[in-house]
PDB file of N, CA and C in Angstrom:
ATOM      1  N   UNK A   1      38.523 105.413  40.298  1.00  0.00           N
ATOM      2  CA  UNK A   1      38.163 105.647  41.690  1.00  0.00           C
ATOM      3  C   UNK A   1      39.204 106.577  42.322  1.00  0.00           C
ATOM      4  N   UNK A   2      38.655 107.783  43.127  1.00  0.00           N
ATOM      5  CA  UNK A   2      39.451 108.054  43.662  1.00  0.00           C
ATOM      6  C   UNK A   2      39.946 107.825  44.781  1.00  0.00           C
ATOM      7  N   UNK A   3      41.443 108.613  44.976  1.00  0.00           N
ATOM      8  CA  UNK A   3      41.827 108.169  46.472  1.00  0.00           C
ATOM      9  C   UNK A   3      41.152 108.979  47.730  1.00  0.00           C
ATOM     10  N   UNK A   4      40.962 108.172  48.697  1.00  0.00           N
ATOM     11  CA  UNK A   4      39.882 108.826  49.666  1.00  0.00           C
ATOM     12  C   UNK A   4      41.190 108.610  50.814  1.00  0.00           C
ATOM     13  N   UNK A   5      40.953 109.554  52.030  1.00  0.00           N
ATOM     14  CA  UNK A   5      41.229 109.747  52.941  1.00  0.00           C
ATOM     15  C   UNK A   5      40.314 110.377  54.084  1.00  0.00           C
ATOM     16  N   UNK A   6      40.501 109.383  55.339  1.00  0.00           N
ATOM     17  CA  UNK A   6      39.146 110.495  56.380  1.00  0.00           C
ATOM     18  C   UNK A   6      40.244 110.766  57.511  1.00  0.00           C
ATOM     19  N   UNK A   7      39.439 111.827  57.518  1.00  0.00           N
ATOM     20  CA  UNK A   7      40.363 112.945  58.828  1.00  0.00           C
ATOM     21  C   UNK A   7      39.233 113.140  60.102  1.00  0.00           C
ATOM     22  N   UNK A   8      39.780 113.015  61.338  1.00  0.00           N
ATOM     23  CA  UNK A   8      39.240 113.383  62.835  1.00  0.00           C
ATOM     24  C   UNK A   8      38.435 111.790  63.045  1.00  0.00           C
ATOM     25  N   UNK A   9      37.628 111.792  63.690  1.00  0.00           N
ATOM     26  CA  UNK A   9      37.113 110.938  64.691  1.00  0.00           C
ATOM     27  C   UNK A   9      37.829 110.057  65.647  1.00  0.00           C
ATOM     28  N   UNK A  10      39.034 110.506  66.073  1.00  0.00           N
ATOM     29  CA  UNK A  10      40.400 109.997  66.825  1.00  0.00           C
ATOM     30  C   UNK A  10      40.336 111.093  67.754  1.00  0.00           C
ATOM     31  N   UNK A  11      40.346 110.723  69.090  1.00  0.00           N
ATOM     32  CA  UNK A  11      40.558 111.079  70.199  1.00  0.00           C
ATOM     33  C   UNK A  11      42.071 110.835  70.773  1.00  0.00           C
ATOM     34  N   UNK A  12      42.882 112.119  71.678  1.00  0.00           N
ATOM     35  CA  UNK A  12      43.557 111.340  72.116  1.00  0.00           C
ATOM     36  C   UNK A  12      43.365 110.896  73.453  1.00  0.00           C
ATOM     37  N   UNK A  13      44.221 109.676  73.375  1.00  0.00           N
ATOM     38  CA  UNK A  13      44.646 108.771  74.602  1.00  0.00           C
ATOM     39  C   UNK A  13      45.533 109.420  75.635  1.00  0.00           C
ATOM     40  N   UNK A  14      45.238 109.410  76.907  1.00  0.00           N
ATOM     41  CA  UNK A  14      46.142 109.517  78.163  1.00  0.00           C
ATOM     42  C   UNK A  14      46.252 111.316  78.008  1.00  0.00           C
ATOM     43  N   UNK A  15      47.612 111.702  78.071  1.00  0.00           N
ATOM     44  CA  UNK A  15      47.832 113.337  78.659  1.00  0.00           C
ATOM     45  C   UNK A  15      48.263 113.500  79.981  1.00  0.00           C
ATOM     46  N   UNK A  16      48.371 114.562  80.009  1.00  0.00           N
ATOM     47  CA  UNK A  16      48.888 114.807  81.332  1.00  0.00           C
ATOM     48  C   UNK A  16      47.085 114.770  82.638  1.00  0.00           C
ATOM     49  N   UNK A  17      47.288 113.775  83.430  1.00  0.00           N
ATOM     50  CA  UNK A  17      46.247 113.677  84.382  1.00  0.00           C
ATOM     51  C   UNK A  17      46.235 114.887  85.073  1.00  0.00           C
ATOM     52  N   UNK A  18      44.703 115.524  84.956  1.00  0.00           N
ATOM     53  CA  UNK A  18      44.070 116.977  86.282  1.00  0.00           C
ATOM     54  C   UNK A  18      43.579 116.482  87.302  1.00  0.00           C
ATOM     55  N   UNK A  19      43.785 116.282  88.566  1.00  0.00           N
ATOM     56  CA  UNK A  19      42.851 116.501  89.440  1.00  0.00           C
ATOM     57  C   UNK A  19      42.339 117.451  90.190  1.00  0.00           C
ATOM     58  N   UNK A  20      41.065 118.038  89.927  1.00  0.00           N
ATOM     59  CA  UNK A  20      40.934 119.306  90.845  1.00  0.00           C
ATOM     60  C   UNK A  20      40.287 118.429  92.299  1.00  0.00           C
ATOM     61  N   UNK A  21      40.776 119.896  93.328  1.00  0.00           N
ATOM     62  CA  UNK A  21      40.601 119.474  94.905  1.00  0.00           C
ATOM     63  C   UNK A  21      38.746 119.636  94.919  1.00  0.00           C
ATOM     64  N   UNK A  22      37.928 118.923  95.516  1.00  0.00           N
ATOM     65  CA  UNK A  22      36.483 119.188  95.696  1.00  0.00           C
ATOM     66  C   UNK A  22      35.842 118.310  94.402  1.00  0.00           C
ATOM     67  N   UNK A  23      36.739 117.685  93.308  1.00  0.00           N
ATOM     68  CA  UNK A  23      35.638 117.443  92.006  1.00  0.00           C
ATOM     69  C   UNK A  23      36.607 115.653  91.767  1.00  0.00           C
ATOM     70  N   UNK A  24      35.573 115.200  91.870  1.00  0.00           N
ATOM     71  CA  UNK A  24      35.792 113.714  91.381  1.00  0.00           C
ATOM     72  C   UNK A  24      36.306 113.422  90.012  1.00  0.00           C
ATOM     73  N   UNK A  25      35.623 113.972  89.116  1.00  0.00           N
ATOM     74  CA  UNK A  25      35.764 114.159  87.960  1.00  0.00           C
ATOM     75  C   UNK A  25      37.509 114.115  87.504  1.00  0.00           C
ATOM     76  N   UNK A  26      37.895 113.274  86.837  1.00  0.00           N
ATOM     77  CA  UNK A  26      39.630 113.196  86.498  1.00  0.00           C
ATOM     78  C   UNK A  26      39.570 114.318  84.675  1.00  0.00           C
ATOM     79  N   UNK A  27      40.539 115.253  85.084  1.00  0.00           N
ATOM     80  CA  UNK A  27      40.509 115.646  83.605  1.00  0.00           C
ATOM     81  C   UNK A  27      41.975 114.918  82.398  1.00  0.00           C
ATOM     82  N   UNK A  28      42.039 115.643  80.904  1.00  0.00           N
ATOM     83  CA  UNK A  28      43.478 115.348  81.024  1.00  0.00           C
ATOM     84  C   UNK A  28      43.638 116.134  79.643  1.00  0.00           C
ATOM     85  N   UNK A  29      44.846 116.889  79.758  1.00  0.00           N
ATOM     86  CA  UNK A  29      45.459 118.038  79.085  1.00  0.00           C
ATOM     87  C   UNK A  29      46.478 117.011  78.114  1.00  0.00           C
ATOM     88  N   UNK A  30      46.120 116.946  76.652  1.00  0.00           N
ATOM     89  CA  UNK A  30      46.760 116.945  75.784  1.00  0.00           C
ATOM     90  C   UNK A  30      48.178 116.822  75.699  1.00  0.00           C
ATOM     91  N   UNK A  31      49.343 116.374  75.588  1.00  0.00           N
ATOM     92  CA  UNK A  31      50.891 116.104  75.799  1.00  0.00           C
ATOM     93  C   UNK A  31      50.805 116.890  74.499  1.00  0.00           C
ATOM     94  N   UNK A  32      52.490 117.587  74.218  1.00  0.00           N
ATOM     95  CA  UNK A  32      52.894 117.871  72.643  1.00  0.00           C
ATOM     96  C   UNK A  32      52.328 116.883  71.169  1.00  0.00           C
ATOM     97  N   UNK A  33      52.662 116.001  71.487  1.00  0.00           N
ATOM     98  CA  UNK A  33      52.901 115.134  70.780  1.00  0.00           C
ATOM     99  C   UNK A  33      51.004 114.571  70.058  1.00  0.00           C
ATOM    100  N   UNK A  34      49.812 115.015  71.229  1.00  0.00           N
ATOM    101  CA  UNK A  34      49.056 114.609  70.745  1.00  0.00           C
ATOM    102  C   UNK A  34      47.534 116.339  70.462  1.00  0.00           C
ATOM    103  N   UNK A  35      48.504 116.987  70.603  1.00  0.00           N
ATOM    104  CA  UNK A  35      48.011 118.269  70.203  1.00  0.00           C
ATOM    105  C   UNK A  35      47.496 118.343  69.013  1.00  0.00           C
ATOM    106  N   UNK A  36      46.642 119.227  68.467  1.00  0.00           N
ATOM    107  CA  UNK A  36      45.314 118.686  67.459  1.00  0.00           C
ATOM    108  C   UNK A  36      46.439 120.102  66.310  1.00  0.00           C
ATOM    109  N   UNK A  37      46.414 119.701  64.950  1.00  0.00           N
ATOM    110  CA  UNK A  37      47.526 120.264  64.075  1.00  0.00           C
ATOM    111  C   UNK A  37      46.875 121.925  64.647  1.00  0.00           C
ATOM    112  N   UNK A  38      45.761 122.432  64.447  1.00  0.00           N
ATOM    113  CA  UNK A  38      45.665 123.845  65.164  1.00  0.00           C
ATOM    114  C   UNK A  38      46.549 124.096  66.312  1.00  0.00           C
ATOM    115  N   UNK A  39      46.438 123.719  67.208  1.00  0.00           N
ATOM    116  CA  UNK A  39      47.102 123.993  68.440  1.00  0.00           C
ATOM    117  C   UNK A  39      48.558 124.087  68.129  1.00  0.00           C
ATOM    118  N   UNK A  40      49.222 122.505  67.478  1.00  0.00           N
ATOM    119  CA  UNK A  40      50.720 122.986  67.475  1.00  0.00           C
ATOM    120  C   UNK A  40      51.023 123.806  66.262  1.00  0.00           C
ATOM    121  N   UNK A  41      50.253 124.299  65.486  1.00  0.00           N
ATOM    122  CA  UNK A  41      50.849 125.300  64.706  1.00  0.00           C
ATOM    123  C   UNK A  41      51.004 126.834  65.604  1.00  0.00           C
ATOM    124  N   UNK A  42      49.869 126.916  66.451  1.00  0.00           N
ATOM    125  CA  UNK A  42      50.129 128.173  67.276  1.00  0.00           C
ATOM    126  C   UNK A  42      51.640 127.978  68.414  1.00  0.00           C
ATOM    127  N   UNK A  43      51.760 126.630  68.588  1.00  0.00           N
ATOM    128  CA  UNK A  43      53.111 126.782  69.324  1.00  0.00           C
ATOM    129  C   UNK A  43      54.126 126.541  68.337  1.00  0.00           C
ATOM    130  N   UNK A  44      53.988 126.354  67.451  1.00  0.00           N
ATOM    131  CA  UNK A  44      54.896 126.457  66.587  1.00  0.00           C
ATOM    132  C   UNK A  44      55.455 128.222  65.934  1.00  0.00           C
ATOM    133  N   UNK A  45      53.977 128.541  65.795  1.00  0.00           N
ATOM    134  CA  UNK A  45      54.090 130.668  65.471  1.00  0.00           C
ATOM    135  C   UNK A  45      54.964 130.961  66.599  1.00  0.00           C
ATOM    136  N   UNK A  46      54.892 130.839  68.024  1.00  0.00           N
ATOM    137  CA  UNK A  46      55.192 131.393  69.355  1.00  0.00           C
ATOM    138  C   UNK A  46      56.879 130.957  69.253  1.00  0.00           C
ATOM    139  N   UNK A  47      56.892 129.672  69.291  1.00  0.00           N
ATOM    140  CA  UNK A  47      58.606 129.332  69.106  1.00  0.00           C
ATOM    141  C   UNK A  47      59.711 130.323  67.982  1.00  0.00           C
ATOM    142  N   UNK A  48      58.803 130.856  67.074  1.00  0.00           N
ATOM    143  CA  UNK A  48      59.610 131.550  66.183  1.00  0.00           C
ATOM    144  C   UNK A  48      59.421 133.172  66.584  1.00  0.00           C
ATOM    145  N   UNK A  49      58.967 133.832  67.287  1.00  0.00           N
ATOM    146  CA  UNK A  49      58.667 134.757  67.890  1.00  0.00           C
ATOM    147  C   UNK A  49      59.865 135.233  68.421  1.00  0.00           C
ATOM    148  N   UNK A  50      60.027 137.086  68.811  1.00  0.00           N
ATOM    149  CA  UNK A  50      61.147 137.069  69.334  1.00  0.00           C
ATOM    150  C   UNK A  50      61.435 137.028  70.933  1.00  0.00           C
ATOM    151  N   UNK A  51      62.545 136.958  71.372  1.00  0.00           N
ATOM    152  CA  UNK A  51      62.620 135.966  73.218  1.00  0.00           C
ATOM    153  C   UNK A  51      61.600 137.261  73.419  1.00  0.00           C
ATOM    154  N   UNK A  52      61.828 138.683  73.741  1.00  0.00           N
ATOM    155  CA  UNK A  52      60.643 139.154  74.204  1.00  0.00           C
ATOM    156  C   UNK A  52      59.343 139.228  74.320  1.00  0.00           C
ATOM    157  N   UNK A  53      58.950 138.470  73.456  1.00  0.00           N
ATOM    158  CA  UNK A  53      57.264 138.696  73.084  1.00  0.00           C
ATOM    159  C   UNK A  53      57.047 136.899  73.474  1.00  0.00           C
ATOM    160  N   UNK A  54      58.024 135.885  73.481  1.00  0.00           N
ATOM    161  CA  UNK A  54      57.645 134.523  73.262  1.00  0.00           C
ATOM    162  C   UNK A  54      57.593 133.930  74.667  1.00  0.00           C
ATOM    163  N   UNK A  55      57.987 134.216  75.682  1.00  0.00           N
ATOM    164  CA  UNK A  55      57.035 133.747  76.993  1.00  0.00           C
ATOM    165  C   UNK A  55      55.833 133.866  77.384  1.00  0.00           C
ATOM    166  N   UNK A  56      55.652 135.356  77.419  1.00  0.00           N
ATOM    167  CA  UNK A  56      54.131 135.370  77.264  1.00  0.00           C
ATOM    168  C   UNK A  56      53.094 134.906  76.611  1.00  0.00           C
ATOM    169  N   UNK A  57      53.838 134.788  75.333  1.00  0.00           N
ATOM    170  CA  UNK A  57      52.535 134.155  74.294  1.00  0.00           C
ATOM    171  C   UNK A  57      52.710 132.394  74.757  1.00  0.00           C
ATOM    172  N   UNK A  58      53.424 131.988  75.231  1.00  0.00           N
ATOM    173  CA  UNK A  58      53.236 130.349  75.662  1.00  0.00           C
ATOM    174  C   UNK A  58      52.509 130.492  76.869  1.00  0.00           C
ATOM    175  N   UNK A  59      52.584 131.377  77.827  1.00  0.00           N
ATOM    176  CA  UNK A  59      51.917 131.227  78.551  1.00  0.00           C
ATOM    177  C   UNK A  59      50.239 131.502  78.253  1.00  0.00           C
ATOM    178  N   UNK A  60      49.424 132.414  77.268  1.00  0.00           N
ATOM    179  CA  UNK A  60      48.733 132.681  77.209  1.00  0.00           C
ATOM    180  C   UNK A  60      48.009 131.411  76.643  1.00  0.00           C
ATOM    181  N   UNK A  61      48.988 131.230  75.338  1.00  0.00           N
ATOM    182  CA  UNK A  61      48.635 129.393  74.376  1.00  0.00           C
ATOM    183  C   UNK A  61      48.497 128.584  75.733  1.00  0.00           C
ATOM    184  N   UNK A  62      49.291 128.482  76.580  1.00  0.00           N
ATOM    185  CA  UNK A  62      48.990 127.113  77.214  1.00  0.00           C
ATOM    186  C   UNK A  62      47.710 127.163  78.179  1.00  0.00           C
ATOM    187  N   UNK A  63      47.329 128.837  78.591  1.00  0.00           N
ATOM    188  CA  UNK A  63      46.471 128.985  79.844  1.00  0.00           C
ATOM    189  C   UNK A  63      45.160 128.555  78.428  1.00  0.00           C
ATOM    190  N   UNK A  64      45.166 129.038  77.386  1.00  0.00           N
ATOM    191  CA  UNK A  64      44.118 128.725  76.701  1.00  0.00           C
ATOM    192  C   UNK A  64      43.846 127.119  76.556  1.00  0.00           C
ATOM    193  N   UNK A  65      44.805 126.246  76.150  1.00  0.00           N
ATOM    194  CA  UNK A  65      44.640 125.019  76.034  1.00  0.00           C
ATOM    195  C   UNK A  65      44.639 124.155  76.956  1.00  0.00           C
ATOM    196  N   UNK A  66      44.755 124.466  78.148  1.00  0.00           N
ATOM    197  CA  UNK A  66      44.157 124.166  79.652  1.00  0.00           C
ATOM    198  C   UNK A  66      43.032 124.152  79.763  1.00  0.00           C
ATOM    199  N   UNK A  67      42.405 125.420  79.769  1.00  0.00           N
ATOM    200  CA  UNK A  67      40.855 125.915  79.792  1.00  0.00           C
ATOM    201  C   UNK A  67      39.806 125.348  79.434  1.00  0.00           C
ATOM    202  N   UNK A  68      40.671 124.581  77.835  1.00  0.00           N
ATOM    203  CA  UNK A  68      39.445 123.792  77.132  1.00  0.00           C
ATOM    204  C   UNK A  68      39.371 122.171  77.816  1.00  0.00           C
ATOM    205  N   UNK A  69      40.269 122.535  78.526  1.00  0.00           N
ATOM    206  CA  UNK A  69      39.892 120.692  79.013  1.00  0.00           C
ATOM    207  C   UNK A  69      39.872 120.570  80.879  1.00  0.00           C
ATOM    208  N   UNK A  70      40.572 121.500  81.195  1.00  0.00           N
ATOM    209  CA  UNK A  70      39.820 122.097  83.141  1.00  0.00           C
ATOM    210  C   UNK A  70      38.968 122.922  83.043  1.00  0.00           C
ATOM    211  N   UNK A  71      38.084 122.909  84.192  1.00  0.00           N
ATOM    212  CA  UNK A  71      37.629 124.062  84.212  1.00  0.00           C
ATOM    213  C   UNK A  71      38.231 125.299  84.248  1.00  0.00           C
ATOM    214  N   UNK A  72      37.651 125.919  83.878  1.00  0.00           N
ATOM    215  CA  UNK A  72      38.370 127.530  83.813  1.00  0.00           C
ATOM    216  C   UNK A  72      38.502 127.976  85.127  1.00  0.00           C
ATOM    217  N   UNK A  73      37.753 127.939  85.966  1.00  0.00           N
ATOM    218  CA  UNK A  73      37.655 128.773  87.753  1.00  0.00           C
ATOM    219  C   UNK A  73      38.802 127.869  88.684  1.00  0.00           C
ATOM    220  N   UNK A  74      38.821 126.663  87.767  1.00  0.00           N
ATOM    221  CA  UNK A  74      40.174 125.760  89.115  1.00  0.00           C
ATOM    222  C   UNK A  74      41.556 126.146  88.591  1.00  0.00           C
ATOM    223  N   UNK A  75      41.592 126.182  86.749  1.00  0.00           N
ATOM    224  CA  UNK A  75      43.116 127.162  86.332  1.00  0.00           C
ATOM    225  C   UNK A  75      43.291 128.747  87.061  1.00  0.00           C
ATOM    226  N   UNK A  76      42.095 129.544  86.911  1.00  0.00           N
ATOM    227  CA  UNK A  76      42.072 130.840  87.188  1.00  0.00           C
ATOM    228  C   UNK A  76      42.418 130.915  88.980  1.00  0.00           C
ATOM    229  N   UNK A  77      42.206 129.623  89.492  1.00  0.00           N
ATOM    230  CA  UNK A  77      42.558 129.901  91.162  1.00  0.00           C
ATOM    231  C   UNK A  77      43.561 129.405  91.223  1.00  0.00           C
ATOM    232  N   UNK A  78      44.287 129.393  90.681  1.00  0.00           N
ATOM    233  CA  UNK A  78      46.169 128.919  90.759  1.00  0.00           C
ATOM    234  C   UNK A  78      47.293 130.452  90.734  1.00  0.00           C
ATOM    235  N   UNK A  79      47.899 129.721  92.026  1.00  0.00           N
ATOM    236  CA  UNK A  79      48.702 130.816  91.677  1.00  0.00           C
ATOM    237  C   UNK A  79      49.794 131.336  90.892  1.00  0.00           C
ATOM    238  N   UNK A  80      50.635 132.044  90.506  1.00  0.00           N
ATOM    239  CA  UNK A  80      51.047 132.224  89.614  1.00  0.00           C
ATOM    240  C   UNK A  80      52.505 130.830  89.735  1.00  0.00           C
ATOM    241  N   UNK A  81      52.851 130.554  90.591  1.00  0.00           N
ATOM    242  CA  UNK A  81      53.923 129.382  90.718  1.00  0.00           C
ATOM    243  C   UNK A  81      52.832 128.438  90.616  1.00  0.00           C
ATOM    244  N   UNK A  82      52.200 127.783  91.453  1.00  0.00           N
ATOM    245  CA  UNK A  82      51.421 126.768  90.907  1.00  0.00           C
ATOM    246  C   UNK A  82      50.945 126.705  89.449  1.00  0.00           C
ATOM    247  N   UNK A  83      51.107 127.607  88.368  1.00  0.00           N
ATOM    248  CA  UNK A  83      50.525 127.412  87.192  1.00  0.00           C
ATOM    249  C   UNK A  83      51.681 126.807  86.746  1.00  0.00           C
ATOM    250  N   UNK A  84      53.039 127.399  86.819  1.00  0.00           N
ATOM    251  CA  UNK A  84      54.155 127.272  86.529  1.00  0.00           C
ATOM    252  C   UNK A  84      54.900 126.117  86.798  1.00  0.00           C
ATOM    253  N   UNK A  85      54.299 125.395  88.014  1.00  0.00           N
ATOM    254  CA  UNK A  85      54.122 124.477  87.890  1.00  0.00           C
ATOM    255  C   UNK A  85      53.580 122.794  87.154  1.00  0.00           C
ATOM    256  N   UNK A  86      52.367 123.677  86.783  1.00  0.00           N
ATOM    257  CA  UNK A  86      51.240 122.613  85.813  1.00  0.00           C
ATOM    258  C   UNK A  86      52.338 122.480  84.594  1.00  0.00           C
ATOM    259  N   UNK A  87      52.554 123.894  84.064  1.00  0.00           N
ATOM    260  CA  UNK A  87      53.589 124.409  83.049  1.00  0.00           C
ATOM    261  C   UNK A  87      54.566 123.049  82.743  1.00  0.00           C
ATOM    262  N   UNK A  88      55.262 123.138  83.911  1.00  0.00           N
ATOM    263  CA  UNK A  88      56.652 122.508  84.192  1.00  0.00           C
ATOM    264  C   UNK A  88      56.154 120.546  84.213  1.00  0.00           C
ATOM    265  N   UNK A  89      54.924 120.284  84.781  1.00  0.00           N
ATOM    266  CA  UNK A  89      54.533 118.760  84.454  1.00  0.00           C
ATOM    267  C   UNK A  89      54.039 118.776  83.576  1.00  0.00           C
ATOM    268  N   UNK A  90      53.413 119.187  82.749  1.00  0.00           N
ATOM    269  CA  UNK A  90      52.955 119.122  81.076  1.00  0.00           C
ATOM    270  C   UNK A  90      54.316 118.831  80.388  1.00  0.00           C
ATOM    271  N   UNK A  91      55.360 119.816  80.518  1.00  0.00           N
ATOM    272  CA  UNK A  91      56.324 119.852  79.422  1.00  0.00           C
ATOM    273  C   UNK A  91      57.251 118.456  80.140  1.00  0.00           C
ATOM    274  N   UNK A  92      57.546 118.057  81.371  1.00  0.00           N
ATOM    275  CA  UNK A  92      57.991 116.835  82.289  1.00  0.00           C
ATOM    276  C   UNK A  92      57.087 115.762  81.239  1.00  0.00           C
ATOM    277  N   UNK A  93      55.966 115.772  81.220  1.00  0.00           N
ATOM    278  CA  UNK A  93      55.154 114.652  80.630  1.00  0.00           C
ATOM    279  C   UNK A  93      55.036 114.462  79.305  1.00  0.00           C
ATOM    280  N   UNK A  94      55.261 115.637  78.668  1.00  0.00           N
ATOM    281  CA  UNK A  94      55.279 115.431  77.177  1.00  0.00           C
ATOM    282  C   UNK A  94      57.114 115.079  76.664  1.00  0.00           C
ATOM    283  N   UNK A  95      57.848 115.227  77.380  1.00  0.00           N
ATOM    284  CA  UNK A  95      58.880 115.062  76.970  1.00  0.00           C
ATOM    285  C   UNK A  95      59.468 113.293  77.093  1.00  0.00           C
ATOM    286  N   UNK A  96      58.797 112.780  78.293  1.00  0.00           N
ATOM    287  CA  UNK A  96      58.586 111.107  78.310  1.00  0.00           C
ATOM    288  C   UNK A  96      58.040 110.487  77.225  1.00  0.00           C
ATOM    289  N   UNK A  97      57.109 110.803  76.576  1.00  0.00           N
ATOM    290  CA  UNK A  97      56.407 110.780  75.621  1.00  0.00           C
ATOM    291  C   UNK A  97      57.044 110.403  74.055  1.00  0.00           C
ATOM    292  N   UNK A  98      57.557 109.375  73.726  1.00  0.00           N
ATOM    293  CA  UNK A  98      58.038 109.811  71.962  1.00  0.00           C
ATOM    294  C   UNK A  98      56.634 109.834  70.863  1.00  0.00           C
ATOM    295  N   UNK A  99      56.719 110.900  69.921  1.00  0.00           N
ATOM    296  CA  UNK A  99      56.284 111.272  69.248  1.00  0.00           C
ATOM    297  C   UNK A  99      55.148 110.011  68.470  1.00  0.00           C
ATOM    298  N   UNK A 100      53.920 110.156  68.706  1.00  0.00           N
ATOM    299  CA  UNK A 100      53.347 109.067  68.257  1.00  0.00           C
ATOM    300  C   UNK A 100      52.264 108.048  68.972  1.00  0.00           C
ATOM    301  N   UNK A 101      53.141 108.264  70.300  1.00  0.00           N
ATOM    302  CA  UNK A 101      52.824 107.201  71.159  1.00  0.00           C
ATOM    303  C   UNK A 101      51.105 107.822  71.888  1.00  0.00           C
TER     304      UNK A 101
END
């Protein structure tokens, strides 16, 4: 017999909480720690990048991995400090976080 292993049907739990202004609806953005192995391998490419080219590309990775879980028109109406913001409580929230949890 062989050895079997099953992969996906695991959701994660909790994240950093969205609320957009006008929408009932609660969203929630993924922490480090529960990022799907695609995702942190792209922040993993970006971390090894050189300092010039590697802000931008986190910002682009993160506006993308936002997107898939807010709507796109409530990220796209933020301003550029308010994103930097979201920025700054994602990485606040994933850093509470130990690995796992």
């Amino acid at each position: 017999m062989a050895n079997v292993i099953r992969m996906g049907g695991t959701k994660a739990v909790g994240g950093l909480e969205v609320r957009v202004d006008g929408d009932k609806k609660t969203y929630h953005v993924p922490l480090l720690g529960q990022l799907t192995m695609g995702d942190l391998m792209t922040f993993r490419r970006i971390s090894k990048m050189p300092d010039d080219e590697r802000n931008d590309a986190y910002m682009d990775a993160f506006y993308e991995l936002c997107v898939r879980y807010v709507p796109q028109q409530a990220v796209d109406s933020l301003t550029v400090e308010e994103f930097g913001q979201f920025v700054q409580a994602w990485q606040d929230a994933s850093d509470e976080v130990e690995p796992g949890e």
